[in-house]
PDB file of N, CA and C in Angstrom:
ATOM      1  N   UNK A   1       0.848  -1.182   0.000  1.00  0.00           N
ATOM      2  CA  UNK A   1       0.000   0.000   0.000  1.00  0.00           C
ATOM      3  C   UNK A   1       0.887   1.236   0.000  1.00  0.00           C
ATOM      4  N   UNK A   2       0.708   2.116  -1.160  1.00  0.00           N
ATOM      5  CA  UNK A   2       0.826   3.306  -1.120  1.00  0.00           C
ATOM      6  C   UNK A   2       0.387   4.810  -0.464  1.00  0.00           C
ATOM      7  N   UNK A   3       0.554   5.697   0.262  1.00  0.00           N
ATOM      8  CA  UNK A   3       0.140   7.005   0.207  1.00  0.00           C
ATOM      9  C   UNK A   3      -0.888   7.568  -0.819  1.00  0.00           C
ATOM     10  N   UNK A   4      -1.960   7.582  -0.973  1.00  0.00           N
ATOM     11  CA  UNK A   4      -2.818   7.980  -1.557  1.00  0.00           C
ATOM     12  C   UNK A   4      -3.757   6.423  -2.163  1.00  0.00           C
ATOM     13  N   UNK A   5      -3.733   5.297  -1.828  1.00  0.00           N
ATOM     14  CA  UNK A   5      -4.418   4.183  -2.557  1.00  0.00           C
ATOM     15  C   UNK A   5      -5.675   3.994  -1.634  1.00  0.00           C
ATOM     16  N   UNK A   6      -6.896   3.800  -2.360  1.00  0.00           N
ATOM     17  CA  UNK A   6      -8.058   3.414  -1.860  1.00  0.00           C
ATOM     18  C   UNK A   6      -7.633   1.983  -1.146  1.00  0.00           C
ATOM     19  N   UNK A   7      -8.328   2.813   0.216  1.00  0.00           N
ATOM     20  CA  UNK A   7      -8.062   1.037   1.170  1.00  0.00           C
ATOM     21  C   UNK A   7      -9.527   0.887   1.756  1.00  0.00           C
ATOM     22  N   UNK A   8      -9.214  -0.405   2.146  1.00  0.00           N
ATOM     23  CA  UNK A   8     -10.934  -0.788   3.458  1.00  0.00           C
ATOM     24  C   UNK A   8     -10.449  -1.275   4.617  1.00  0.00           C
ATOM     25  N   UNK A   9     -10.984  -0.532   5.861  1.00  0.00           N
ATOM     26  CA  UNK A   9     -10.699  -0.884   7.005  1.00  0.00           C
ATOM     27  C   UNK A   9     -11.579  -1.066   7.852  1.00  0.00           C
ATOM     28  N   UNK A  10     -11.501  -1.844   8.709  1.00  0.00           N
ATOM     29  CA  UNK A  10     -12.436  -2.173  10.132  1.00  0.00           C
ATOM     30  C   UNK A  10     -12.121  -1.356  11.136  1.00  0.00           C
ATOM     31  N   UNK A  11     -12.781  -0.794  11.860  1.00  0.00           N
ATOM     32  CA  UNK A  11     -12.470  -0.179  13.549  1.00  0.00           C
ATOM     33  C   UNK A  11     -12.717  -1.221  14.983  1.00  0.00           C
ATOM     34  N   UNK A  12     -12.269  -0.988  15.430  1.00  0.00           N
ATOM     35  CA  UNK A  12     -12.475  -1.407  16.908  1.00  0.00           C
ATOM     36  C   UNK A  12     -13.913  -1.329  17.754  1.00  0.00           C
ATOM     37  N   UNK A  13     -15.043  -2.197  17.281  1.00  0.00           N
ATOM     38  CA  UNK A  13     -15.764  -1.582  18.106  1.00  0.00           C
ATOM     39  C   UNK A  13     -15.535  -1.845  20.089  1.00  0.00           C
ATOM     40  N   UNK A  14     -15.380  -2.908  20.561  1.00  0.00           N
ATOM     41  CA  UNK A  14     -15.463  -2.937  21.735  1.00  0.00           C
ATOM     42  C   UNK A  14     -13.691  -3.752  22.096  1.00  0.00           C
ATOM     43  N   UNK A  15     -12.482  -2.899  22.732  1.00  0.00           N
ATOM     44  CA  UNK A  15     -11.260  -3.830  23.124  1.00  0.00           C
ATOM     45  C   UNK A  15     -11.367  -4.667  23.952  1.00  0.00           C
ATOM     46  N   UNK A  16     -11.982  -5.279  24.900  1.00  0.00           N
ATOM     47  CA  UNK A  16     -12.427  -5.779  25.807  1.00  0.00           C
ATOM     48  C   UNK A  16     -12.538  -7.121  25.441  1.00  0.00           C
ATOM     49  N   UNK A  17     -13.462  -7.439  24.015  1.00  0.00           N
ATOM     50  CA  UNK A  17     -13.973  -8.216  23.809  1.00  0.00           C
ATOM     51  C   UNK A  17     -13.354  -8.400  21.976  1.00  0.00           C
ATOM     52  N   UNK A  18     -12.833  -9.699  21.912  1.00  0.00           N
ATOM     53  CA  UNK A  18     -11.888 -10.402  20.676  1.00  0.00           C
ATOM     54  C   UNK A  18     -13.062 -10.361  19.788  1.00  0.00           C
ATOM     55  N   UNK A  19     -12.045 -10.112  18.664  1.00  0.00           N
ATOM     56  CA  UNK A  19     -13.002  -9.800  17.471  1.00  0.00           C
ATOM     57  C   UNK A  19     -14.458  -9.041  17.261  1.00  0.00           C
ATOM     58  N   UNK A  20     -13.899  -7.682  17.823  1.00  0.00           N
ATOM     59  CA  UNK A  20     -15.212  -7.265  17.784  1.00  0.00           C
ATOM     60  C   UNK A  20     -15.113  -5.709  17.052  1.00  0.00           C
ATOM     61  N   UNK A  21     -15.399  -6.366  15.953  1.00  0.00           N
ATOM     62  CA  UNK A  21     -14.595  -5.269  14.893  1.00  0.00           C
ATOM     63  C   UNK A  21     -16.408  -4.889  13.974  1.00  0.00           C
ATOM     64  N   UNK A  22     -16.227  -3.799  13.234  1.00  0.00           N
ATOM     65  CA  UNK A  22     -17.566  -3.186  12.111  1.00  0.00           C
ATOM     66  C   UNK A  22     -17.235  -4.054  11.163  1.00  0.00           C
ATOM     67  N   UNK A  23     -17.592  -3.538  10.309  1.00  0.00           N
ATOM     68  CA  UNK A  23     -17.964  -4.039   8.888  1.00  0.00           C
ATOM     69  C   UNK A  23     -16.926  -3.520   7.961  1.00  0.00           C
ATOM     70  N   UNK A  24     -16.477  -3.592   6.737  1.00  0.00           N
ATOM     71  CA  UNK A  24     -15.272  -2.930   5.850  1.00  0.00           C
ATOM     72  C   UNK A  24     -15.675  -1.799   5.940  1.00  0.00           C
ATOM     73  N   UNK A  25     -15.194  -0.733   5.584  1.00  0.00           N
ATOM     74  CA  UNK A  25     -15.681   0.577   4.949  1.00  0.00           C
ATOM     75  C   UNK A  25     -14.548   1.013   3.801  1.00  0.00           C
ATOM     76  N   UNK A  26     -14.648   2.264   3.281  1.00  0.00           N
ATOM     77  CA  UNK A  26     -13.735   2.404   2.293  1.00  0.00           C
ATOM     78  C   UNK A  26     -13.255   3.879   2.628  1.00  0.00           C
ATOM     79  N   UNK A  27     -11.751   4.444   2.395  1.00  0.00           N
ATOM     80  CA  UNK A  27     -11.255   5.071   3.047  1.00  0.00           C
ATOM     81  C   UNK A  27      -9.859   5.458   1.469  1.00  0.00           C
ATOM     82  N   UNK A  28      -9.286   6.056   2.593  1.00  0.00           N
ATOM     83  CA  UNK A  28      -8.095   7.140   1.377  1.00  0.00           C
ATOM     84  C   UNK A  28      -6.847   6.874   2.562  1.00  0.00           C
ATOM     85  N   UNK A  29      -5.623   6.112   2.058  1.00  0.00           N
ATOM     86  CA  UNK A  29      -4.217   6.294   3.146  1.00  0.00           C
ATOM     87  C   UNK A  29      -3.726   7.455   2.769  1.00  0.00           C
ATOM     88  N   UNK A  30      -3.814   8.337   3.915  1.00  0.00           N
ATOM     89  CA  UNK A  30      -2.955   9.436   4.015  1.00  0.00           C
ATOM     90  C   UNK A  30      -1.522   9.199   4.622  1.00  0.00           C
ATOM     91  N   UNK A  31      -1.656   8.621   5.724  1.00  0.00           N
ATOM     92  CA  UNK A  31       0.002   8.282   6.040  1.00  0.00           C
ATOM     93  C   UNK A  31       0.523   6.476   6.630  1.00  0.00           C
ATOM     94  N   UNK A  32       1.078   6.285   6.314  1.00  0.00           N
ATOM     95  CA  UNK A  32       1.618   5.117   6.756  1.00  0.00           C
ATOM     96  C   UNK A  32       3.159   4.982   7.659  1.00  0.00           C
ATOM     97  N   UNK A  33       2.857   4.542   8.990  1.00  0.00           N
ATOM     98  CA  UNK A  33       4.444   4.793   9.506  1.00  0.00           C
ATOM     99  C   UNK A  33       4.251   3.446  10.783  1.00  0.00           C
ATOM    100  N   UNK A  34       5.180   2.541  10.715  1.00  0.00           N
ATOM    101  CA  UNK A  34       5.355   1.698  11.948  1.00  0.00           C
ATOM    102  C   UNK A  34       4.181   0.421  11.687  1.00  0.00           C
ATOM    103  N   UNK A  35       3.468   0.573  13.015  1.00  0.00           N
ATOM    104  CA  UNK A  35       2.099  -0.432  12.462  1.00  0.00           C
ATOM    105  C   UNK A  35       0.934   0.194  12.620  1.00  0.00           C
ATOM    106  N   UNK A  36       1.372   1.984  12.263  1.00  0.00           N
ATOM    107  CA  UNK A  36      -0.158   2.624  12.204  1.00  0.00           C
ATOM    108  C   UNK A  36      -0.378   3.121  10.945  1.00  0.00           C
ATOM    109  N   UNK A  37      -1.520   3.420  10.707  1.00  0.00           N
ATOM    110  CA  UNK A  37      -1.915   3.589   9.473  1.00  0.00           C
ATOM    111  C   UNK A  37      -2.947   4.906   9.625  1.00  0.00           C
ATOM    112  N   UNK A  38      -2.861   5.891   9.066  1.00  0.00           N
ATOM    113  CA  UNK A  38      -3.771   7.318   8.942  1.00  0.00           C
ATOM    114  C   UNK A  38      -4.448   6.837   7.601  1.00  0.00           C
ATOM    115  N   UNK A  39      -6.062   6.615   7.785  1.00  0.00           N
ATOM    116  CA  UNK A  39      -6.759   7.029   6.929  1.00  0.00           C
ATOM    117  C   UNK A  39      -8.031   8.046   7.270  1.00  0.00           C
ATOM    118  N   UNK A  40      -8.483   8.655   5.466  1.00  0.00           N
ATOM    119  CA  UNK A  40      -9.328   9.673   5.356  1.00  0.00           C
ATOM    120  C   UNK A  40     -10.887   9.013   5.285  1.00  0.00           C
ATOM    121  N   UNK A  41     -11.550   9.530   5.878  1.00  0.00           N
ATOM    122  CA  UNK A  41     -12.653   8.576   5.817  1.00  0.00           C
ATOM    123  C   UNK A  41     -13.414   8.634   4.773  1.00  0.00           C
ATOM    124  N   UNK A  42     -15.227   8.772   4.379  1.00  0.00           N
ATOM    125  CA  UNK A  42     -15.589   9.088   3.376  1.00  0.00           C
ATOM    126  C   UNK A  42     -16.229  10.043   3.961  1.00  0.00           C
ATOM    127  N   UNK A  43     -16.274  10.200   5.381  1.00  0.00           N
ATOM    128  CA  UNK A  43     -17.249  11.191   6.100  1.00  0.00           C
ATOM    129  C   UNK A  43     -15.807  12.099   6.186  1.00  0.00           C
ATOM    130  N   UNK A  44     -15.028  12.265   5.491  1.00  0.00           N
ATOM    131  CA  UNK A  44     -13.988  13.613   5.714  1.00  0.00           C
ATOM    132  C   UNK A  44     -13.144  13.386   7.088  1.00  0.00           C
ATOM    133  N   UNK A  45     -13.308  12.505   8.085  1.00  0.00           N
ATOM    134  CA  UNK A  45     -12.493  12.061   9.130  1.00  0.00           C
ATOM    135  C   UNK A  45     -11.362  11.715   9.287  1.00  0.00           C
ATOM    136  N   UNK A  46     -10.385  12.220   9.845  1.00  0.00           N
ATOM    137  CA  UNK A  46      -8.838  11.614   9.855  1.00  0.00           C
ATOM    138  C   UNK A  46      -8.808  10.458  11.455  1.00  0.00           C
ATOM    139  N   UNK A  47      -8.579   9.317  10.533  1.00  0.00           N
ATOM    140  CA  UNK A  47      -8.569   7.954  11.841  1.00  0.00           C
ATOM    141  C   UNK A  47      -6.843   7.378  11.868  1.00  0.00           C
ATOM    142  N   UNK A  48      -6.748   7.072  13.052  1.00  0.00           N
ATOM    143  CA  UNK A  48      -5.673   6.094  12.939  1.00  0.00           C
ATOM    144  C   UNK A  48      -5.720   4.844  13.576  1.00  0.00           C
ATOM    145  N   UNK A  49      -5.640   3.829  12.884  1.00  0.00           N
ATOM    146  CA  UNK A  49      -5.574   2.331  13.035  1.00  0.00           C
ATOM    147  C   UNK A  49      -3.855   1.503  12.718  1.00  0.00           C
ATOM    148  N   UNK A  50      -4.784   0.499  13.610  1.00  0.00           N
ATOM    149  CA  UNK A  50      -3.536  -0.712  13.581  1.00  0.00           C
ATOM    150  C   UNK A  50      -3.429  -1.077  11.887  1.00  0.00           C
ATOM    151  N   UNK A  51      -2.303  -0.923  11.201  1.00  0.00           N
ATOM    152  CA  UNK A  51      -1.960  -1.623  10.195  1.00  0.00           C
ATOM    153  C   UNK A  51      -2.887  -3.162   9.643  1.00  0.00           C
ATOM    154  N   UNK A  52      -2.934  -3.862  10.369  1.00  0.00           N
ATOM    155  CA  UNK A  52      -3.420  -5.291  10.456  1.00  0.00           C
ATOM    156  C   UNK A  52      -5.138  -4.772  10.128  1.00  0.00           C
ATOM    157  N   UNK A  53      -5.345  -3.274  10.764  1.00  0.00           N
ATOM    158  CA  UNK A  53      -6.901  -3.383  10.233  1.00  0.00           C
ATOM    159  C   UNK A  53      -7.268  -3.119   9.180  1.00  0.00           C
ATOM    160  N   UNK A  54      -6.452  -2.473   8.545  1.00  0.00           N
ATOM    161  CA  UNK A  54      -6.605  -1.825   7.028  1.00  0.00           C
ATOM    162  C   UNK A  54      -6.047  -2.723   5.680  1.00  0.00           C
ATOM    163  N   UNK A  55      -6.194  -2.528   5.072  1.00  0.00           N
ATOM    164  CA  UNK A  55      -5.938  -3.813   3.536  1.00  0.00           C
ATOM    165  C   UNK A  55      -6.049  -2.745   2.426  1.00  0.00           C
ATOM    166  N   UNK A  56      -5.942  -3.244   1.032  1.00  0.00           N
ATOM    167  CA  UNK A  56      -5.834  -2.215   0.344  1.00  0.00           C
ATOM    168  C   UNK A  56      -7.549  -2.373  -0.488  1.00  0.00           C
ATOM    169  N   UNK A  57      -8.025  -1.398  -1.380  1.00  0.00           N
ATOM    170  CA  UNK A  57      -9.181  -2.265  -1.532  1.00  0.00           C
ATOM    171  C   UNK A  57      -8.973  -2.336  -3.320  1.00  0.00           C
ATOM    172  N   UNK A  58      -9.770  -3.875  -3.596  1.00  0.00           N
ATOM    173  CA  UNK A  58      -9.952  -3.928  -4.831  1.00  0.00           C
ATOM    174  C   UNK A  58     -10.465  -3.187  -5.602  1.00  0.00           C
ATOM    175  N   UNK A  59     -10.878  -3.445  -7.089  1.00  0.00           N
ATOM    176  CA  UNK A  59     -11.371  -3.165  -8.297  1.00  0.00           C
ATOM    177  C   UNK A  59     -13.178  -3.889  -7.823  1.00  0.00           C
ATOM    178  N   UNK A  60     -13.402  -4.425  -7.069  1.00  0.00           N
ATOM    179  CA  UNK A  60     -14.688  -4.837  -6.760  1.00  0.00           C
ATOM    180  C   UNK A  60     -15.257  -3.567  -6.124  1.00  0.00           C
ATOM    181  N   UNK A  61     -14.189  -3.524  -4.976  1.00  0.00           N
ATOM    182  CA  UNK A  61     -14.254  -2.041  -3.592  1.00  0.00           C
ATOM    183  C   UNK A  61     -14.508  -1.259  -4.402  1.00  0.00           C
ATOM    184  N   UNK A  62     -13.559  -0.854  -5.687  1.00  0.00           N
ATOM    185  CA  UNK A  62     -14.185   0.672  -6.368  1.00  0.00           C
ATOM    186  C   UNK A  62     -15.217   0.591  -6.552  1.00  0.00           C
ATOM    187  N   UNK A  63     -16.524   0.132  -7.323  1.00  0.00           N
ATOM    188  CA  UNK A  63     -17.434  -0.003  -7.832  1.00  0.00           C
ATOM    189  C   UNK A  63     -18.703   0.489  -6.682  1.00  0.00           C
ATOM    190  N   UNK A  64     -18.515   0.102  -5.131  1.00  0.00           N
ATOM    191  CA  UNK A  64     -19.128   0.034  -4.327  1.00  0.00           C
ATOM    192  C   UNK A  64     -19.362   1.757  -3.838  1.00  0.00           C
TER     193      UNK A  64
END
């Protein structure tokens, strides 16, 4: 994954409790450093996540 590539990521809903993550969403990498990852949301939001939550997204993802 590049700086600027459409990705899909999950958030954290509850730490407490394993695997308890949302649904994909689709997002914009603004920065990448270590095992965090800055993405842009579609609601205009700047998030930062664990690396491991984010992926890059396909040619399927665009369409969506």
């Amino acid at each position: 994954m590049k700086v600027g590539d459409l990705v899909r990521y999950q958030e954290v809903v509850h730490h407490a409790t394993p695997m308890s993550y949302t649904e994909w969403k689709l997002g914009v990498l603004i920065d990448k450093r270590h095992n965090i990852c800055d993405v842009l949301t579609t609601e205009g939001k700047k998030i930062s996540l664990w690396s491991s939550l984010v992926q890059k997204a396909g040619k399927k993802d665009e369409k969506r």
